[in-house]
Protein backbone atom coordinates (compact mmCIF):
# COMPACT_ATOMS: atom_id res chain seq x y z
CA UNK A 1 -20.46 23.50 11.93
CA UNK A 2 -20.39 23.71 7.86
CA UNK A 3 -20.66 19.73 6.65
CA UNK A 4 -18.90 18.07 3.55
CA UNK A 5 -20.80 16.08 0.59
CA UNK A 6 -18.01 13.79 -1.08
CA UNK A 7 -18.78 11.06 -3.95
CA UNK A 8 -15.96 9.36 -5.56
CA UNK A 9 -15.75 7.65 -8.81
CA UNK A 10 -13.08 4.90 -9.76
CA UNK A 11 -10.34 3.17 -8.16
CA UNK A 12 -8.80 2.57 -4.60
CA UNK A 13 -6.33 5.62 -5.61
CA UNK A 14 -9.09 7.52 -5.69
CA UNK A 15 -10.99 6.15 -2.33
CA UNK A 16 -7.21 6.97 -0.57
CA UNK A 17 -7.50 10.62 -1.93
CA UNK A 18 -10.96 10.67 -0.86
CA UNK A 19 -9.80 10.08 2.34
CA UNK A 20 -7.34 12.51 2.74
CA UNK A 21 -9.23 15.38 1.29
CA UNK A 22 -11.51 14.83 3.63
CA UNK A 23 -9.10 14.81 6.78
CA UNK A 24 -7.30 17.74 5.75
CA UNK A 25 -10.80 19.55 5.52
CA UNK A 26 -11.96 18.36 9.17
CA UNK A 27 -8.41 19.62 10.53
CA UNK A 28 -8.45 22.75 8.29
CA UNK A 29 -11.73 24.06 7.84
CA UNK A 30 -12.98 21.66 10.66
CA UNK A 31 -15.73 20.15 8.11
CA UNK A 32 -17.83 17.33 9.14
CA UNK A 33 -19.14 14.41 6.62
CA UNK A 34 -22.64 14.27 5.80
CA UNK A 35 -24.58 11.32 3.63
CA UNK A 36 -26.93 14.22 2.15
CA UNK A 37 -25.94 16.74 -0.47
CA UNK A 38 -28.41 18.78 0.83
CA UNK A 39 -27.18 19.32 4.16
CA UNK A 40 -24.20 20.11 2.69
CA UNK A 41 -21.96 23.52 2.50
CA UNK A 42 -19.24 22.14 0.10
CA UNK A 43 -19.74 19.29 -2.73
CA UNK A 44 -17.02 17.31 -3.87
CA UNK A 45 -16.49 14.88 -6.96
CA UNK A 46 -13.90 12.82 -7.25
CA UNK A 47 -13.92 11.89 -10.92
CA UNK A 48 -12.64 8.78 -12.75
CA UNK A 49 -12.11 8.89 -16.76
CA UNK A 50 -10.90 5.19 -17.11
CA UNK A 51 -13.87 4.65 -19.70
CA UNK A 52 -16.75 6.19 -21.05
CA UNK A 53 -19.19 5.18 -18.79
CA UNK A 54 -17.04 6.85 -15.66
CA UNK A 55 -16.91 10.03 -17.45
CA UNK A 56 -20.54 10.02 -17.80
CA UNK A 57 -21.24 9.48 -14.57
CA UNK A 58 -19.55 12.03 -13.41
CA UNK A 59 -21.27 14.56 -16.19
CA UNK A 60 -24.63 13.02 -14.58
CA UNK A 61 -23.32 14.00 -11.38
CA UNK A 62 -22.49 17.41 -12.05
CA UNK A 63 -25.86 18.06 -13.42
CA UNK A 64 -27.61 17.07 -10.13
CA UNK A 65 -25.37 19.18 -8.44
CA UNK A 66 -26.16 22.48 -10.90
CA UNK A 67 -29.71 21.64 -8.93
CA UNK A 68 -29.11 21.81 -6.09
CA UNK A 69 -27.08 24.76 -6.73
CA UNK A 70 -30.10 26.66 -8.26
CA UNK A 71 -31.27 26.55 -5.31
CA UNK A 72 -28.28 26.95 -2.91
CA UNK A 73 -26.27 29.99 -4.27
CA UNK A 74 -23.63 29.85 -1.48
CA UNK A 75 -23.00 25.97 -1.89
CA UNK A 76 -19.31 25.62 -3.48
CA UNK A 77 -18.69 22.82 -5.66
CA UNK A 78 -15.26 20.73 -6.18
CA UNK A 79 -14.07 19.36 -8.86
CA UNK A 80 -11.18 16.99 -8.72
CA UNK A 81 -9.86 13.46 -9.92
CA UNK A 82 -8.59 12.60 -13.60
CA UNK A 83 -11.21 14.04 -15.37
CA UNK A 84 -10.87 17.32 -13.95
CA UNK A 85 -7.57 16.93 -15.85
CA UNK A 86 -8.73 15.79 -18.79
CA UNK A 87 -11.55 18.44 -19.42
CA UNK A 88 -10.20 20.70 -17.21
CA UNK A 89 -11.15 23.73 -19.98
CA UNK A 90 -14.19 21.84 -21.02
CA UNK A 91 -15.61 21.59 -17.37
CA UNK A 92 -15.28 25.01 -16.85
CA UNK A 93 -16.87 26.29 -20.11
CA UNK A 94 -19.56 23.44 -19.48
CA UNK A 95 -20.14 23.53 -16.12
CA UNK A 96 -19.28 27.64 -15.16
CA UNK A 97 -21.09 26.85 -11.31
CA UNK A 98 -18.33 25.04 -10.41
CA UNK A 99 -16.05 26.88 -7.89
CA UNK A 100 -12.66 24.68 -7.77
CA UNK A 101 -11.34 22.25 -10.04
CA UNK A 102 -8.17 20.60 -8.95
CA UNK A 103 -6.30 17.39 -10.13
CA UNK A 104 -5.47 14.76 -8.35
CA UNK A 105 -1.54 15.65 -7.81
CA UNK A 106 -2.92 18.54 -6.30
CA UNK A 107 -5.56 18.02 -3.66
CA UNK A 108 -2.86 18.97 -1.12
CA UNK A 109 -4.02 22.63 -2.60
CA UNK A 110 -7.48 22.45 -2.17
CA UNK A 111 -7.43 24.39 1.71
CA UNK A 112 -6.02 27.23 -0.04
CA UNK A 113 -8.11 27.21 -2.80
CA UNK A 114 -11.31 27.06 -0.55
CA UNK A 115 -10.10 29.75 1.78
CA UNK A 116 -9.67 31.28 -1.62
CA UNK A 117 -13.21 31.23 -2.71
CA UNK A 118 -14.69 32.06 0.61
CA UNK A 119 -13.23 35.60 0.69
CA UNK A 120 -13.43 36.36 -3.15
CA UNK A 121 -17.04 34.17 -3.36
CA UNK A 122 -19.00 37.33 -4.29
CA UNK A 123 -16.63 37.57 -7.10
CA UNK A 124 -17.68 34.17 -8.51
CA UNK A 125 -14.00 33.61 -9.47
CA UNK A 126 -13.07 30.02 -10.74
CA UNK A 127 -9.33 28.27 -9.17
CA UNK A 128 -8.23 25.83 -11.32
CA UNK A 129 -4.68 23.84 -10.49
CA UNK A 130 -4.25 21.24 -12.69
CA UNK A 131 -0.41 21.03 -12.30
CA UNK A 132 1.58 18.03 -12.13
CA UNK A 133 3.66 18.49 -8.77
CA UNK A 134 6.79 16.68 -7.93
CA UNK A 135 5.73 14.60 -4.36
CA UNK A 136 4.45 18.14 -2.99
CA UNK A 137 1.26 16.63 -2.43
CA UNK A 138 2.75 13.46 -0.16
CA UNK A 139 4.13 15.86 2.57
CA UNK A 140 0.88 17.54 2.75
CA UNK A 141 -1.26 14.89 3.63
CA UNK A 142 -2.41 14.57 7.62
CA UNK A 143 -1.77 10.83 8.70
CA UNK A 144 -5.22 9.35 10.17
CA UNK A 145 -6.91 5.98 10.11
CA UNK A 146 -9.87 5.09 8.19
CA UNK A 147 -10.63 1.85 9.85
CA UNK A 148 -8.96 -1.70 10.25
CA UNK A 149 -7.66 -2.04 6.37
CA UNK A 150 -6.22 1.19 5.22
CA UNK A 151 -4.80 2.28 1.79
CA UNK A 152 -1.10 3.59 1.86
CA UNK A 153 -0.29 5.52 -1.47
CA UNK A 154 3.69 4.86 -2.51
CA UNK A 155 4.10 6.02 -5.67
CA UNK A 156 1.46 7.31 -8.49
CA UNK A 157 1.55 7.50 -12.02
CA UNK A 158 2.69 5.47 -15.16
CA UNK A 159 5.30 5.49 -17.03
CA UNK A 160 3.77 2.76 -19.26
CA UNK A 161 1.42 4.66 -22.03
CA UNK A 162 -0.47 1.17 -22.85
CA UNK A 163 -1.93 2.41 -26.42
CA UNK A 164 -5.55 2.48 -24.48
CA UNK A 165 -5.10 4.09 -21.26
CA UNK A 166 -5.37 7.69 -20.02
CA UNK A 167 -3.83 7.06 -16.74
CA UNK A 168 -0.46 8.79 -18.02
CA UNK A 169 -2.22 12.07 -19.10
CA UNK A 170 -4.47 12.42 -16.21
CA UNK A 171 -1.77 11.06 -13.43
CA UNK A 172 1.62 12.01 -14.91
CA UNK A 173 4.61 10.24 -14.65
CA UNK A 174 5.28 8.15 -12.27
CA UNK A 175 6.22 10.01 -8.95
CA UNK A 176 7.65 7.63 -5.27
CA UNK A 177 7.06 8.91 -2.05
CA UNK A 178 9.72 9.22 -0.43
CA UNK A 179 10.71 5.88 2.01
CA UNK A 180 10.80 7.17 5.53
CA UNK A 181 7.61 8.72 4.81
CA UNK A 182 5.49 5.95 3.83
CA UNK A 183 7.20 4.27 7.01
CA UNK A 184 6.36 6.79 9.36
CA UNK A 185 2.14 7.15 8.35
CA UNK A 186 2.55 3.16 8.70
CA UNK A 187 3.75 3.04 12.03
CA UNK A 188 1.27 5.88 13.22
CA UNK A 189 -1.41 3.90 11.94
CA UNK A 190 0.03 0.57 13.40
CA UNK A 191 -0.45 2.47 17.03
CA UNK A 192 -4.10 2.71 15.84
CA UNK A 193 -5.12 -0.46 15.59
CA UNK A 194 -4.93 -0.78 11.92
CA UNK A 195 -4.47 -4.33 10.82
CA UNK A 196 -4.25 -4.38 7.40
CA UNK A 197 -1.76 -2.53 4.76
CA UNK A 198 -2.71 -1.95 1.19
CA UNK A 199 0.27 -0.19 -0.86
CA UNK A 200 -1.11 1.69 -3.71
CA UNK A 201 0.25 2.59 -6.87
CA UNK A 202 -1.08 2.37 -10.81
CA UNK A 203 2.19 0.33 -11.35
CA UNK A 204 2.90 -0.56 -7.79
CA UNK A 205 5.85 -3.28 -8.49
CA UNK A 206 7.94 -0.09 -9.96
CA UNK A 207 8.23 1.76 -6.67
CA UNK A 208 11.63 3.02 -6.87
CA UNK A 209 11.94 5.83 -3.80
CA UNK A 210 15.16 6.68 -1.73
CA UNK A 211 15.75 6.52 2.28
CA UNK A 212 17.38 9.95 2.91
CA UNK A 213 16.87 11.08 -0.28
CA UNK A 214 20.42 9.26 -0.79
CA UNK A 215 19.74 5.16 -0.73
CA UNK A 216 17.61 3.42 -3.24
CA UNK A 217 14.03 1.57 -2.03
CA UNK A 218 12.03 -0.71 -3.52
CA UNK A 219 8.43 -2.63 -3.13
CA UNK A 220 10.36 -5.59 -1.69
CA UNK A 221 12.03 -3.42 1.47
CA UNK A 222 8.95 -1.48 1.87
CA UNK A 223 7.09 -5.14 2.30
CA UNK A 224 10.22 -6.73 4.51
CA UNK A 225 10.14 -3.62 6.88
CA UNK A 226 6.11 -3.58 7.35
CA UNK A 227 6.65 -7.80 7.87
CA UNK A 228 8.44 -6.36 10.94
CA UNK A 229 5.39 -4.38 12.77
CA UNK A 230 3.65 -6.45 14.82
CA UNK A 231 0.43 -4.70 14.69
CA UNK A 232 0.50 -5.47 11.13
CA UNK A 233 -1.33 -8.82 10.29
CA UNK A 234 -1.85 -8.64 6.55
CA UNK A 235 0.19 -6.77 3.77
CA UNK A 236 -1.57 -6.16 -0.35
CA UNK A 237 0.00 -4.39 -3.20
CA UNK A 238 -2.16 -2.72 -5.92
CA UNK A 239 -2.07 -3.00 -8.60
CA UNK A 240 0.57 -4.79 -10.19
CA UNK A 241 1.62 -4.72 -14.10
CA UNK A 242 3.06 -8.20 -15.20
CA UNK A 243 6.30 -6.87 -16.87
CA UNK A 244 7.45 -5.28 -13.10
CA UNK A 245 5.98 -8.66 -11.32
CA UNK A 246 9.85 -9.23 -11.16
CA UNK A 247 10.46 -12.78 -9.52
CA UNK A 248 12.10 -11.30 -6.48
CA UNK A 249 9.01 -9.65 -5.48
CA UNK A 250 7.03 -13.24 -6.57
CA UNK A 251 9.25 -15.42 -3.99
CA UNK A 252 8.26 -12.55 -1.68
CA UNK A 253 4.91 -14.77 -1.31
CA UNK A 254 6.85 -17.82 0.11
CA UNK A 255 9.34 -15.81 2.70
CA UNK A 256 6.23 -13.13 3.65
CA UNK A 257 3.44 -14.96 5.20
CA UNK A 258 1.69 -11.72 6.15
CA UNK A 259 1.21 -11.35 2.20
CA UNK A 260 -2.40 -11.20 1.07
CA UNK A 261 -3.39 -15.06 -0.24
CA UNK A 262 -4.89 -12.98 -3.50
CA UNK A 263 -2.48 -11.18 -6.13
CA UNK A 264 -4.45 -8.84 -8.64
CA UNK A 265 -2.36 -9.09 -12.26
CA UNK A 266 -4.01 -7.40 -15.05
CA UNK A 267 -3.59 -9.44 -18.13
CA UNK A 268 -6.08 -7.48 -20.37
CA UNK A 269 -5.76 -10.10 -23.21
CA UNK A 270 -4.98 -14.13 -23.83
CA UNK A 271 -3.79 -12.71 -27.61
CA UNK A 272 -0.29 -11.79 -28.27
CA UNK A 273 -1.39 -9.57 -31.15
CA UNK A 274 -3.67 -7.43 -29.09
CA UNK A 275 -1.13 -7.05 -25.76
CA UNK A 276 1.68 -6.36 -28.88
CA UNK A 277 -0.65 -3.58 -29.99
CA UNK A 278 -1.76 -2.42 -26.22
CA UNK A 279 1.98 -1.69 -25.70
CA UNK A 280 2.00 -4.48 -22.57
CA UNK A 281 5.14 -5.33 -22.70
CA UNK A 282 4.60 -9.35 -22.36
CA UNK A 283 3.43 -12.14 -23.80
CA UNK A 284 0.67 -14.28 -22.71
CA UNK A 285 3.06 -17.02 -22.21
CA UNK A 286 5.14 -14.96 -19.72
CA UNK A 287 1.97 -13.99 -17.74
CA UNK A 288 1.12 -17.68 -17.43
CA UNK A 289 4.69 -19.00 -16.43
CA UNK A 290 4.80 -15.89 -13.24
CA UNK A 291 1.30 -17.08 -12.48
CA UNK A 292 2.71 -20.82 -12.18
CA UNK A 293 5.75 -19.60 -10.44
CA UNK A 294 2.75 -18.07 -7.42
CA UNK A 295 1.18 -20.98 -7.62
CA UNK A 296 3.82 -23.72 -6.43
CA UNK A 297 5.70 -21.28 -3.94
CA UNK A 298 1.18 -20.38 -2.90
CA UNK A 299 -0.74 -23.26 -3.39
CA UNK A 300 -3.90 -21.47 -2.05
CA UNK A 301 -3.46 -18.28 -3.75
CA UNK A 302 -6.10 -16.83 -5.68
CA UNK A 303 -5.29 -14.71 -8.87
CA UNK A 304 -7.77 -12.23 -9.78
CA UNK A 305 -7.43 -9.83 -13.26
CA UNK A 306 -8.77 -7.41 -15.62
CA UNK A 307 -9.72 -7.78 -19.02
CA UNK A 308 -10.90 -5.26 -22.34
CA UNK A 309 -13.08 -6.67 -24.68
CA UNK A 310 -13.44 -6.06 -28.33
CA UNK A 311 -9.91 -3.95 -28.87
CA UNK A 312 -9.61 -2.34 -32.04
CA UNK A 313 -8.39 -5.35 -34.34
CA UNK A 314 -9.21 -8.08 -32.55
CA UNK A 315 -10.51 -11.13 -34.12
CA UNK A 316 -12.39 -14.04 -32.95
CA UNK A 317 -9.49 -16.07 -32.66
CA UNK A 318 -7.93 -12.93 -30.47
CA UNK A 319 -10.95 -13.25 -28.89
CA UNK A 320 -10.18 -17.13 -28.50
CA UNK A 321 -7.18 -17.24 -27.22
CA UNK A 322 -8.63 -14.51 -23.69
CA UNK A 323 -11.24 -17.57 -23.44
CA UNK A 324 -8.41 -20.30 -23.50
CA UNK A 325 -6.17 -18.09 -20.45
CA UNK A 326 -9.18 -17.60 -18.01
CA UNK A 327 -9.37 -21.90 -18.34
CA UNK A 328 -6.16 -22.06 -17.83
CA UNK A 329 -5.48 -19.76 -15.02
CA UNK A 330 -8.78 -19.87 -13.26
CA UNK A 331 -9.45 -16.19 -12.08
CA UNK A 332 -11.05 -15.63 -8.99
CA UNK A 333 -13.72 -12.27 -8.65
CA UNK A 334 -11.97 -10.34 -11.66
CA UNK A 335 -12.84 -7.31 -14.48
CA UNK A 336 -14.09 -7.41 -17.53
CA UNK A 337 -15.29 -4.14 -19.72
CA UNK A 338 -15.74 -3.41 -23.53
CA UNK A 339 -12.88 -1.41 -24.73
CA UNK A 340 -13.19 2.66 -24.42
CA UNK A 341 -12.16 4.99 -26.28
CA UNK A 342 -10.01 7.23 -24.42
CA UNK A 343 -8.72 10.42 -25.71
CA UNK A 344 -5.20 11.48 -27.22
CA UNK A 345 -4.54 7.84 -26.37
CA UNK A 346 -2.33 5.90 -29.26
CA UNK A 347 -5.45 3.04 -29.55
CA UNK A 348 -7.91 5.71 -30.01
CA UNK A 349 -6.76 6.80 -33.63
CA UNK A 350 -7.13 3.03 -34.45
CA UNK A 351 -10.47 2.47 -36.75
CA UNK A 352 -12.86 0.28 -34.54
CA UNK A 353 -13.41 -2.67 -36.31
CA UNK A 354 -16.15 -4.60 -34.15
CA UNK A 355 -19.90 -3.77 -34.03
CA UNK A 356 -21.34 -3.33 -30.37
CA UNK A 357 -23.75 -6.10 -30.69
CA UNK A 358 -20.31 -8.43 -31.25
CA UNK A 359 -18.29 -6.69 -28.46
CA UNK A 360 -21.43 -7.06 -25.98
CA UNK A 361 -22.12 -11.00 -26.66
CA UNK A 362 -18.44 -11.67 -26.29
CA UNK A 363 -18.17 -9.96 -22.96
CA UNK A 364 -20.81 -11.50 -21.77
CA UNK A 365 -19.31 -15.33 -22.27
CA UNK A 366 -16.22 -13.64 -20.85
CA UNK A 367 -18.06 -12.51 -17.97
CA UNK A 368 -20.15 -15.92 -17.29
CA UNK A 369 -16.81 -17.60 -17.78
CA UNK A 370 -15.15 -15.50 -15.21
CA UNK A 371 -18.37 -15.83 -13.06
CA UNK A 372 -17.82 -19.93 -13.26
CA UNK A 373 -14.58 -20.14 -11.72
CA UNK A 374 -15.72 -17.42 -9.33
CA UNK A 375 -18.29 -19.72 -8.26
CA UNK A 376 -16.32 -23.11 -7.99
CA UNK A 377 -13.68 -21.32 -6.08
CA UNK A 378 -16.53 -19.74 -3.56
CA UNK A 379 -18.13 -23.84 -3.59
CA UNK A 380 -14.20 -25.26 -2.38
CA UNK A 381 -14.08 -22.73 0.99
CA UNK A 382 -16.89 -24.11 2.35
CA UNK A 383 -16.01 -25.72 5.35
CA UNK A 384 -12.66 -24.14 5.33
CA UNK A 385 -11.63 -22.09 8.23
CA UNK A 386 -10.10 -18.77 7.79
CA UNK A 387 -8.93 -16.01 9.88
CA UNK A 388 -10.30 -13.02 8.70
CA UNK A 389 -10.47 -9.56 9.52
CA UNK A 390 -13.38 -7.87 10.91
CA UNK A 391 -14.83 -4.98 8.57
CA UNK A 392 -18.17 -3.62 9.98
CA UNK A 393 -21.92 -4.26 10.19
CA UNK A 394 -24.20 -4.71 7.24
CA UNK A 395 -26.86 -1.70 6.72
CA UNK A 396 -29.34 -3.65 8.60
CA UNK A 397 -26.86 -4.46 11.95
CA UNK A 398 -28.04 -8.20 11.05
CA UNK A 399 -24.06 -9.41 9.61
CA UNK A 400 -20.94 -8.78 10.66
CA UNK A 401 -18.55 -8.41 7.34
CA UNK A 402 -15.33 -9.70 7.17
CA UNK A 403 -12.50 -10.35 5.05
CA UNK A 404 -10.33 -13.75 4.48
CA UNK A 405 -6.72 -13.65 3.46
CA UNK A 406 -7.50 -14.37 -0.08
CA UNK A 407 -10.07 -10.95 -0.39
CA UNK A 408 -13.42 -12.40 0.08
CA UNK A 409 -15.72 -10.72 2.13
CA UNK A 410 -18.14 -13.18 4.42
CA UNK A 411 -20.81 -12.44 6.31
CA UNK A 412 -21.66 -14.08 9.72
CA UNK A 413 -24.29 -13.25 12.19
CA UNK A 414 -24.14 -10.43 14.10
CA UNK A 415 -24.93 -12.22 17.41
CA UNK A 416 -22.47 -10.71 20.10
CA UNK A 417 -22.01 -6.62 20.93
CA UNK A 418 -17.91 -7.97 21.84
CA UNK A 419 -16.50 -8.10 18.15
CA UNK A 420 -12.64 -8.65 17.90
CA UNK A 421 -10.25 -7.08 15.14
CA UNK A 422 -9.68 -10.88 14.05
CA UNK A 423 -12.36 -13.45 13.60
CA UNK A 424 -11.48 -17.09 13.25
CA UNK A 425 -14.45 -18.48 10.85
CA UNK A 426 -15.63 -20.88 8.95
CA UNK A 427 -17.51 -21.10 5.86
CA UNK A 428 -20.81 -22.66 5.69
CA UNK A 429 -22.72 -21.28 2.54
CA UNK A 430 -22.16 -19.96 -0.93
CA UNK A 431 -24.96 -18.74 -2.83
CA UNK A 432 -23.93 -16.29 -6.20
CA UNK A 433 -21.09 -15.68 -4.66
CA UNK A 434 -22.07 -14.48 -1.66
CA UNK A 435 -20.21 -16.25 1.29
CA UNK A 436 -21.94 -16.95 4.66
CA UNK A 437 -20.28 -18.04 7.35
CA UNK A 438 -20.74 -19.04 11.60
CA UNK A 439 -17.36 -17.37 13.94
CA UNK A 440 -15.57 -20.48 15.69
CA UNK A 441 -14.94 -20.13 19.27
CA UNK A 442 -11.22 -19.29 19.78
């Protein structure tokens, strides 16, 4: 049996594709996973270009791989993610070992193209398909569980262009899957024990799909009809843009109590100049009065967030007013990163007017900052019960990981071999960040 090496870069979108690739391989190609590249027949990378740094990992990767590949002649290597659409030409005149390379709106293709390079391999031909597709690549993908949380992909692209971000060149426009679709790989996957739903999208809150390709959907239905599956204990949406957090999906958090007790809402800035320049489309003001809104309807909810550091034109009182929104809102376990410059994006013909040594000290008082809160919100659980969801074992079979309803993974003591889906717990110990809790007897 031939075996499959897969790494994968970036975010959740990419873990769900990561997924799928690799169940459509098993059921084509009948591929099994393996945790060394070389016991491996096929190599796949799926890439992230976000920033910088993922893009150089990934050219780091593909250099270990032209390695092994010195020695391996017959081992094909895959290509696929948003960098493969972003130096599509460049990977191939860079990189000419590498057999496939495939964006991400079409990994649907990437049985075909293997079967492709298996009969034409003494050829050494490359297969590129770096098309944007329509929602081809939705009715393509096998429906199988990955354990008891499980990404669910309802729409991808952005429609946005924020003056930084690549996400519309490497993604496309945004594309919804069609209604009855998404609710049929739910329901299979509620029959499988699955307990909790993640609904993935880069703008999530703008789902717009059809029933019947006649009636209109949206995030809120989708939510109100998975409320309905029993199975189903615990519903997420990422990742949310604060212009389509309309308030209709907010007072979703006080009808829905299988909603997630955490809400992840970029707000990339505290500065009204630098989100008017990102292209955001709201004011810090606006962020802060939807975040109240949560917070009275969710007392206990958690708000968690990303932020850039050291934009082009920002200013220490920019810089200022980020500080004064993390003290306001609190943020629990969020993102912080120096600004990258991404290419043919609107931000990157901006002149960069910060030295690194500035950018690097203020992101790391942004970071300790965030890293406070973190830490008094970790201190007020202790000795708070929670039901959580049961993940797996640590590496060393010592802890049993699970998850709370406001996304913090605990570890207890592995002390039993019978280990329910559900695990009623309480915490007992926080140390940087790291929760440790004892199961309660139920």
């Amino acid at each position: 049996m031939k075996r499959l090496f897969i790494k994968t870069l970036g975010c959740q979108m990419n873990e769900y594709d990561t997924f799928k690739i690799y169940n459509m391989l098993n059921i084509t190609h009948n591929l099994q996973l393996t945790n060394n590249t070389n016991n491996a027949n096929i190599l796949i990378l799926n890439t992230c270009s976000i920033r910088n740094k993922s893009q150089e990992k990934a050219f780091s990767e593909i250099l270990k791989w032209k390695q092994i590949k010195n020695i391996n002649k017959n081992i094909i290597i895959i290509i696929t993610g948003c960098l493969a659409v972003q130096e599509g030409n460049i990977l191939h005149k860079k990189f000419p070992f590498i057999n496939i390379i495939v964006g991400p709106q079409t990994i649907h293709k990437i049985p075909e193209l293997l079967n492709r390079v298996i009969l034409d391999y003494n050829n050494k031909n490359l297969f590129i398909d770096l098309l944007f597709s329509k929602k081809e690549k939705f009715n393509y993908i096998p429906l199988q569980e990955k354990n008891i949380s499980n990404y669910i992909s309802i729409s991808e692209g952005c429609n946005r262009y924020c003056t930084y971000c690549i996400v519309p060149y490497t993604r496309g426009k945004e594309i919804h899957r069609e209604f009855n679709n998404i609710m049929t790989e739910i329901l299979i996957l509620s029959k499988r024990k699955i307990k909790e739903i993640i609904l993935l999208g880069q703008n999530v809150n703008n789902y717009n799909g059809t029933i019947n390709n006649i009636y209109k959907a949206n995030l809120s239905l989708i939510i109100y009809y998975i409320n309905e599956i029993k199975h189903i204990k615990r519903i997420k949406f990422i990742t949310s843009h604060p212009s389509s957090l309309s308030n209709k999906i907010i007072q979703l958090f006080s009808k829905i109590n299988k909603l997630n007790n955490n809400l992840h809402l970029p707000i990339q800035s505290g500065s009204n100049k630098i989100l008017n320049l990102m292209k955001r489309g709201y004011k810090e003001e606006d962020y802060k009065k939807k975040i109240l809104t949560l917070k009275k309807i969710r007392k206990n909810i958690t708000i968690s967030t990303d932020i850039i550091v050291g934009f082009p034109e920002e200013t220490h009182q920019d810089f200022l007013h980020t500080i004064n929104v993390i003290h306001n809102i609190k943020f629990d376990k969020s993102y912080s990163f120096l600004y990258s410059k991404r290419l043919n994006t609107t931000a990157s013909k901006k002149k960069d007017n910060i030295n690194l040594f500035e950018k690097k000290e203020r992101l790391n008082i942004i970071q300790t900052l965030l890293n406070k809160y973190t830490s008094i919100i970790s201190k007020q659980m202790i000795k708070n019960t929670y039901n959580t969801l049961y993940l797996g074992k640590s590496k060393n079979n010592k802890y049993i990981e699970t998850k709370t309803e406001n996304n913090r993974i605990i570890k207890i003591i592995n002390n039993t071999n019978k280990i329910k889906n559900t695990i009623k717990i309480m915490i007992i110990k926080s140390k940087n960040n790291l929760l440790k809790g004892k199961k309660l007897i139920q």
